[in-house]
Protein backbone atom coordinates (compact mmCIF):
# COMPACT_ATOMS: atom_id res chain seq x y z
CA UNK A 1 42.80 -5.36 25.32
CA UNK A 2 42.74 -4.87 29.00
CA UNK A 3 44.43 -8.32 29.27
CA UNK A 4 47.54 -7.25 27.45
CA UNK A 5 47.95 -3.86 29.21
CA UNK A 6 47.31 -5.93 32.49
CA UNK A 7 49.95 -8.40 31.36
CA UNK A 8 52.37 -5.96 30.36
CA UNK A 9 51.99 -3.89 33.32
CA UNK A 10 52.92 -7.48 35.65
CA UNK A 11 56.22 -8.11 33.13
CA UNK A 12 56.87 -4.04 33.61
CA UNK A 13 57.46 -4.26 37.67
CA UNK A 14 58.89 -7.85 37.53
CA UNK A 15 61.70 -6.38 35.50
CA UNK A 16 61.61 -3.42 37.39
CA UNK A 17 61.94 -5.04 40.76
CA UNK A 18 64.39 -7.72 39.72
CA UNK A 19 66.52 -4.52 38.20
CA UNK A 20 66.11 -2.51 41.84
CA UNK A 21 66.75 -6.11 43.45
CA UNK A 22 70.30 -6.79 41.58
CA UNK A 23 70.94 -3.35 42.01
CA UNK A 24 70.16 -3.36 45.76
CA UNK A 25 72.37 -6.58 45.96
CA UNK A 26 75.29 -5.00 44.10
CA UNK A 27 75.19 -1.99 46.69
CA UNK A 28 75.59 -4.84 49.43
CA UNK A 29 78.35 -6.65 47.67
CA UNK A 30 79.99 -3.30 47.19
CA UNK A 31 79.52 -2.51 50.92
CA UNK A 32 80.63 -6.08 52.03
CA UNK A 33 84.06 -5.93 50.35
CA UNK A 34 84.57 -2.41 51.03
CA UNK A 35 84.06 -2.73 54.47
CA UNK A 36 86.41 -6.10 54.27
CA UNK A 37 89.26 -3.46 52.79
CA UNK A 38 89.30 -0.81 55.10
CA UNK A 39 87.16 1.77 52.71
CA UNK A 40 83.60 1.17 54.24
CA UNK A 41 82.08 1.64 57.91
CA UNK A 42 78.41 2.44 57.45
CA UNK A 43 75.42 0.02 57.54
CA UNK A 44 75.36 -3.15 55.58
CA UNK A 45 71.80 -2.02 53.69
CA UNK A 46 72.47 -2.42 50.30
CA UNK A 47 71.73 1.49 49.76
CA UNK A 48 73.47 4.15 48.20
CA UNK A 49 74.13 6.77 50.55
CA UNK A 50 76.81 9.54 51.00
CA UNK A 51 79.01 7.11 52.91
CA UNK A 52 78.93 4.10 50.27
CA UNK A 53 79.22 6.75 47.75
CA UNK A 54 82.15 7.74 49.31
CA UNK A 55 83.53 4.70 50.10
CA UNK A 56 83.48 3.65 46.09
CA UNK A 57 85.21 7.27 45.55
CA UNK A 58 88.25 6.70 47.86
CA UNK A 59 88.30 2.41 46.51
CA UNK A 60 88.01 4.01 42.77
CA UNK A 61 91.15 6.82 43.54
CA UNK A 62 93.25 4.12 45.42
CA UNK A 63 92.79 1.84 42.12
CA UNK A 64 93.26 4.29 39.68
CA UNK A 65 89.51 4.16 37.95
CA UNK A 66 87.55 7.29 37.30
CA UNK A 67 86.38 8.30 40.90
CA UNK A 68 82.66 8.64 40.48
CA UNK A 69 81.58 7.62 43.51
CA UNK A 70 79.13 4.94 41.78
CA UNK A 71 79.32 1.64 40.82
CA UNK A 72 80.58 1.43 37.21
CA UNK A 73 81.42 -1.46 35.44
CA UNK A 74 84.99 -1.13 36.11
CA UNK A 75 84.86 -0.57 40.33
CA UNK A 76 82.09 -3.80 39.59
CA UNK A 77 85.16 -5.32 38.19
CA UNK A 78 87.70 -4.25 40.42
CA UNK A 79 84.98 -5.39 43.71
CA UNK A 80 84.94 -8.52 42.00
CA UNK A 81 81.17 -8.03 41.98
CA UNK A 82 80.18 -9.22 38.42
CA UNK A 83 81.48 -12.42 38.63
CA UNK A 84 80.09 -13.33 42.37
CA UNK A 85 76.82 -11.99 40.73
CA UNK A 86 76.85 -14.02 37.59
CA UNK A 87 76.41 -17.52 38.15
CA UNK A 88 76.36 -18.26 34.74
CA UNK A 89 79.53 -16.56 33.95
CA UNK A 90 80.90 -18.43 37.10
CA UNK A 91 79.58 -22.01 36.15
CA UNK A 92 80.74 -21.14 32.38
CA UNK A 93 84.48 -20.39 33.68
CA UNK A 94 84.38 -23.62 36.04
CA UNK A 95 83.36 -25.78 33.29
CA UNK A 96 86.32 -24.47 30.79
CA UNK A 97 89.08 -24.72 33.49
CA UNK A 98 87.59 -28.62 34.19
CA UNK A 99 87.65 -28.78 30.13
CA UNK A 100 91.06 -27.27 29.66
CA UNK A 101 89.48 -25.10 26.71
CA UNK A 102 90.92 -21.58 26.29
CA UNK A 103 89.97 -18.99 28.81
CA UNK A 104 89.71 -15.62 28.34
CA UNK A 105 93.19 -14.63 30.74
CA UNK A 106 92.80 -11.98 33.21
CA UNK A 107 94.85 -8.68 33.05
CA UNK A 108 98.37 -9.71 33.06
CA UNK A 109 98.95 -6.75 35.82
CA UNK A 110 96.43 -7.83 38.23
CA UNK A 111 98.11 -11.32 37.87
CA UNK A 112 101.56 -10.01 38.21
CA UNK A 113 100.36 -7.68 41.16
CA UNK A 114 99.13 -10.72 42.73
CA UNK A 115 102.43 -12.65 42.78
CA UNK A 116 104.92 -9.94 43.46
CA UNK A 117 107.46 -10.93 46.13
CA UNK A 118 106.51 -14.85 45.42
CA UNK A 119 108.42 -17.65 43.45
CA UNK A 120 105.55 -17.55 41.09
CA UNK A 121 106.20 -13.91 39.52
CA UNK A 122 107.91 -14.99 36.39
CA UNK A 123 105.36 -18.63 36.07
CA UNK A 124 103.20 -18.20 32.68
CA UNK A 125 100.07 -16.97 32.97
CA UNK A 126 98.56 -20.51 32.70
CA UNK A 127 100.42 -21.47 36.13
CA UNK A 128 99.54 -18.49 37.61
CA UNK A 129 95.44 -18.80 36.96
CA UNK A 130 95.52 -22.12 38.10
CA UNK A 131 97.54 -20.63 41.34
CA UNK A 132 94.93 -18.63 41.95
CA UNK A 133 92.07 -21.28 41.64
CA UNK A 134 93.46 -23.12 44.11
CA UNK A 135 94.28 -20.11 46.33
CA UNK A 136 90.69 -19.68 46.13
CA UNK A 137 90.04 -22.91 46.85
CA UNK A 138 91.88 -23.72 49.93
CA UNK A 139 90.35 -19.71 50.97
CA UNK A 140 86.92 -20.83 50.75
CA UNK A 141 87.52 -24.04 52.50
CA UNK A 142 89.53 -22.31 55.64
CA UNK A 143 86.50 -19.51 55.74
CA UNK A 144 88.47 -16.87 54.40
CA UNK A 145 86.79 -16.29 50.76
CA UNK A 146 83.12 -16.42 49.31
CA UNK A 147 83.58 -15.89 45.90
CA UNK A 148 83.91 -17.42 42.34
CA UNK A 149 86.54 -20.30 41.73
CA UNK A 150 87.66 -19.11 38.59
CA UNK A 151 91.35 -18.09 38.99
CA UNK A 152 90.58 -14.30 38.09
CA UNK A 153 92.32 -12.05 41.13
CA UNK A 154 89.76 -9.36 42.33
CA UNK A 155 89.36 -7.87 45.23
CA UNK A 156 87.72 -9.89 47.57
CA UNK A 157 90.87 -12.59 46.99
CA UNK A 158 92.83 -9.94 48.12
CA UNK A 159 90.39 -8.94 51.03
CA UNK A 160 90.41 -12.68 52.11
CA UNK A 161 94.53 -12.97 51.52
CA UNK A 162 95.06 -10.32 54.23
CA UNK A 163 92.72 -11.53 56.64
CA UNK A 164 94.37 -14.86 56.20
CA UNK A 165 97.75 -13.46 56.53
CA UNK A 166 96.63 -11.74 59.07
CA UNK A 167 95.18 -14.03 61.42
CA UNK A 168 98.14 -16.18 60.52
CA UNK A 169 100.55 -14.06 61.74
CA UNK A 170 101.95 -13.36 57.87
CA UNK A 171 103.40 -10.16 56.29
CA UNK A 172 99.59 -8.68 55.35
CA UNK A 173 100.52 -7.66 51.74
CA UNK A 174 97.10 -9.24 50.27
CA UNK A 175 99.68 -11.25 47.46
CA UNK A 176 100.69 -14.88 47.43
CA UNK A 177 104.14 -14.74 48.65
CA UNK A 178 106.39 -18.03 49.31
CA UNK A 179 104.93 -17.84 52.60
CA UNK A 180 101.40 -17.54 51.96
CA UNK A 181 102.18 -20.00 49.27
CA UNK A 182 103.36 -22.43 51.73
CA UNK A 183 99.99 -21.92 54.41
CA UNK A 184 98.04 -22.63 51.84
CA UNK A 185 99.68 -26.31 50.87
CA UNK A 186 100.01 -24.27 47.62
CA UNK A 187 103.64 -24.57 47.47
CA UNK A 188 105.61 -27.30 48.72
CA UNK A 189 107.75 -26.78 51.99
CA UNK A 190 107.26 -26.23 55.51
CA UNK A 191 106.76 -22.27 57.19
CA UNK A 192 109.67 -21.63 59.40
CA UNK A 193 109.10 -18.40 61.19
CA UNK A 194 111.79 -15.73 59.91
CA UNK A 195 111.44 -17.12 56.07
């Protein structure tokens, strides 16, 4: 008997502490891209305080979710944090892009959002995801973006398309535009300043 109770007591706090520790890592993810969009200045701890709280509050009212100051699954969502967390969701996308099998599309607003002011507006979705991929792509390979390759917009893309942009001397709208397009050997053609 005092076996089992032992043994159940070990399985208790593993799956307690693996809970607090993909919690914890959420909270830092959360912080990271904040911080990366102009919402977040505080530590990089991976705790909730009143400042990451607040952070999420002002991100959440900017996006148009229910501002609750916490991490629901829709700010996870919006952060982009879900899918950088779940490898399995991650590795599961990669291999049905590499398969061509159907894909569960992303919202066709945050895909238009993403290409507004760009030849690519009016593409079909299918184009569009596969844009994105490889904006990802070239992203990760410049320095600019750590997340998933899986051709869903979120917002660290959009974090890591400014910072591009920015350091590239771009308009900084954080959407693949015919210019951005055309730094990232997405879109054939040459930048000439004044484009």
């Amino acid at each position: 008997m005092k076996s089992i109770t032992y043994s159940f007591l070990v399985a208790l706090i593993f799956l307690a502490t693996s809970e607090f520790l993909v919690a914890s890592n959420n909270i830092l993810l959360a912080q990271q891209t904040l911080s990366r969009l102009g919402y977040y200045n505080g530590s990089m701890d991976g705790n909730m305080g009143s400042a990451t709280s607040a952070a999420i509050r002002r991100f959440q009212i900017a996006n148009h979710l229910r501002p609750t100051g916490t991490l629901t699954p829709p700010t996870k969502e919006a952060l982009g944090i879900d899918l950088a967390q779940d490898h399995d969701y991650s590795a599961n996308q990669k291999s049905s892009y590499c398969k061509h099998e159907q894909v569960i599309p992303p919202s066709p607003k945050a895909l238009a959002d993403l290409f507004i002011g760009g030849p690519l507006l009016s593409a079909s979705p299918e184009i569009q995801v596969a844009t994105v991929r490889r904006a990802q792509e070239n992203l990760k390979v410049l320095g600019y973006y750590n997340g998933p390759l899986n051709g869903l917009p979120d917002a660290n893309l959009k974090a890591a398309l400014m910072t591009y942009q920015k350091d590239s001397k771009f308009k900084c709208s954080g959407r693949l535009d015919k210019i951005t397009l055309m730094g990232l050997d997405i879109l054939p053609g040459v930048y000439h300043p004044g484009q």
